[in-house]
C-alpha atoms as a PDB file:
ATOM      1  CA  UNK A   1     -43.460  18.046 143.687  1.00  0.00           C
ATOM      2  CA  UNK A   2     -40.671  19.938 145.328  1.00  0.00           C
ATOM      3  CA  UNK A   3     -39.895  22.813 143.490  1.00  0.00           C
ATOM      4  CA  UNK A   4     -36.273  23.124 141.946  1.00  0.00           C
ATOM      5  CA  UNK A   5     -33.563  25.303 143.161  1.00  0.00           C
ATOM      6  CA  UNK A   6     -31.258  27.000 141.076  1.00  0.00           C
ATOM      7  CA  UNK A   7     -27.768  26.010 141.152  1.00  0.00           C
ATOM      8  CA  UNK A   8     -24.882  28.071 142.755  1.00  0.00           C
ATOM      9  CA  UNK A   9     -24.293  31.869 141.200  1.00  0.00           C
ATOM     10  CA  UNK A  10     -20.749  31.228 140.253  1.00  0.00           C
ATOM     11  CA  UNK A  11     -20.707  28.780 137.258  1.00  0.00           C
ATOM     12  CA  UNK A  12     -17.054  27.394 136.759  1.00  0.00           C
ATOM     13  CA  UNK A  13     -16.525  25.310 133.442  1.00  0.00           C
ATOM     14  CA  UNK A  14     -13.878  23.293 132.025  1.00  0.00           C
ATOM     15  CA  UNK A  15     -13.634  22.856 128.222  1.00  0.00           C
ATOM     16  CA  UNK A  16     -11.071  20.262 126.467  1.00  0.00           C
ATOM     17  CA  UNK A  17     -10.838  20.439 122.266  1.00  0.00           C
ATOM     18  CA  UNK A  18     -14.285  22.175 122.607  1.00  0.00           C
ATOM     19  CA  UNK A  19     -16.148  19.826 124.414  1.00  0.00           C
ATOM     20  CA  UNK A  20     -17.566  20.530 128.128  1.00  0.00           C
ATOM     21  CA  UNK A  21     -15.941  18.272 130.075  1.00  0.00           C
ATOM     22  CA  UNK A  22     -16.752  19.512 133.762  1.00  0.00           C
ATOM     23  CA  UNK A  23     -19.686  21.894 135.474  1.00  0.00           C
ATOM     24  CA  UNK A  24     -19.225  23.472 138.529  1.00  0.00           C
ATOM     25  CA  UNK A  25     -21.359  25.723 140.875  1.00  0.00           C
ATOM     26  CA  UNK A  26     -20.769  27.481 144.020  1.00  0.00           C
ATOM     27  CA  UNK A  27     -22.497  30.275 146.317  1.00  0.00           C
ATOM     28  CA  UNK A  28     -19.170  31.528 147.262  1.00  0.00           C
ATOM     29  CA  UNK A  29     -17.059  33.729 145.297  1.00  0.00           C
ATOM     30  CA  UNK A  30     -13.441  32.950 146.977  1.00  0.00           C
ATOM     31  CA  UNK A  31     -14.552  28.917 146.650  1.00  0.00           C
ATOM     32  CA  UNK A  32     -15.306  29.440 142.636  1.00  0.00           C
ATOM     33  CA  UNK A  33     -11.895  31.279 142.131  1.00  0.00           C
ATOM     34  CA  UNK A  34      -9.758  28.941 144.223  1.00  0.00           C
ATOM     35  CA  UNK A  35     -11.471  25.734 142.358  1.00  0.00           C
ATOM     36  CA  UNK A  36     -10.885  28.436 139.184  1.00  0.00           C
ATOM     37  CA  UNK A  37      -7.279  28.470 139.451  1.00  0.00           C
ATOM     38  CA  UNK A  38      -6.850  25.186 140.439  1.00  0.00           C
ATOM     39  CA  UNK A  39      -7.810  23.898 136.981  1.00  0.00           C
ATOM     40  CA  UNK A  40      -5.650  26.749 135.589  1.00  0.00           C
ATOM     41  CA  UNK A  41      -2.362  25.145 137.582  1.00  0.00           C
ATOM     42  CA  UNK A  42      -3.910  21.577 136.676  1.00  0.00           C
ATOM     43  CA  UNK A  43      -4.157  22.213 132.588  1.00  0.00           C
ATOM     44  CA  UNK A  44      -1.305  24.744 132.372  1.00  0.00           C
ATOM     45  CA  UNK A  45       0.581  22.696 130.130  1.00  0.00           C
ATOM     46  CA  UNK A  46      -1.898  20.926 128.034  1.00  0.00           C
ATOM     47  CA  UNK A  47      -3.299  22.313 124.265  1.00  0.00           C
ATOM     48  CA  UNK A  48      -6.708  22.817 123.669  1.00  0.00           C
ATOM     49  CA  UNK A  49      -8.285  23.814 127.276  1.00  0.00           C
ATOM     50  CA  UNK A  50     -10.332  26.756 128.235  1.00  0.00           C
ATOM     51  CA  UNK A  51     -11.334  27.664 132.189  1.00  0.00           C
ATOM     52  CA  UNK A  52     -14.421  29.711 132.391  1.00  0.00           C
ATOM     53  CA  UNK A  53     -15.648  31.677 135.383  1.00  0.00           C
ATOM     54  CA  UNK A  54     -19.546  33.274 135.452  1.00  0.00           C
ATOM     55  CA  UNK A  55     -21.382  35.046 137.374  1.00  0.00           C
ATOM     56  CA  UNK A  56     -25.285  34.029 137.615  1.00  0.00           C
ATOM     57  CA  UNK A  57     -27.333  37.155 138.341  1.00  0.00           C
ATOM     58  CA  UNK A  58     -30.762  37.690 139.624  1.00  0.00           C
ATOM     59  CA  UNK A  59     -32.415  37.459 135.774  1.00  0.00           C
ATOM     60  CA  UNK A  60     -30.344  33.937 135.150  1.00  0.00           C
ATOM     61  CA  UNK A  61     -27.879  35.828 133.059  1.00  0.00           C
ATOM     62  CA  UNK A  62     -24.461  34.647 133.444  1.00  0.00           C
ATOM     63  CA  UNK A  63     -21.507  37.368 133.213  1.00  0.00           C
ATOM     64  CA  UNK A  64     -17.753  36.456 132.640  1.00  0.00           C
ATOM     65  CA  UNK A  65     -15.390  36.981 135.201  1.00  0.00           C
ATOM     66  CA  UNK A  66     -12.807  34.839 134.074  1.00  0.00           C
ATOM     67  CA  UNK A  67     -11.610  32.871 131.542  1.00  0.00           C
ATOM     68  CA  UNK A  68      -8.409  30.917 130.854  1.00  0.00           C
ATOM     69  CA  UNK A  69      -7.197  29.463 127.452  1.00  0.00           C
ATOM     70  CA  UNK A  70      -4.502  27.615 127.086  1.00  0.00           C
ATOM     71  CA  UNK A  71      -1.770  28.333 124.670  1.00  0.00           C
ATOM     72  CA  UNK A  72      -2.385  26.716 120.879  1.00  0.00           C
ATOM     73  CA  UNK A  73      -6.019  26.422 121.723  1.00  0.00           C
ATOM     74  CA  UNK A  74      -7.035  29.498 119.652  1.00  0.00           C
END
């Protein structure tokens, strides 16, 4: 059996009236923040959606390095 590979270290996700709605992963830092902001410009104007970016280290812990909620989702 082939052993499994972890996914991407920059974990992008996209969360509409608190439901997970879209994963993401990427090796490349520039490619996570571009597809980050994209979804930023994308759900600007609609209630109830949060952008999150992480950061997968070596130990599998994921840090934030950006998040985006949009206004009236709080």
């Amino acid at each position: 059996m082939p052993a499994l590979t972890r996914p991407g270290r920059y974990h992008l996700t996209l969360t509409v009236r608190g439901q997970v709605v879209l994963h993401g992963w990427w090796d490349d830092a520039d490619v996570a923040e571009a597809k980050c902001a994209g979804l930023v410009r994308e759900h600007q104007d609609h209630g109830g959606v949060e952008v999150r970016l992480t950061e997968l280290d070596d130990d599998e812990r994921e840090w934030p390095l950006s998040e985006w909620v949009s206004p009236g989702s709080g």
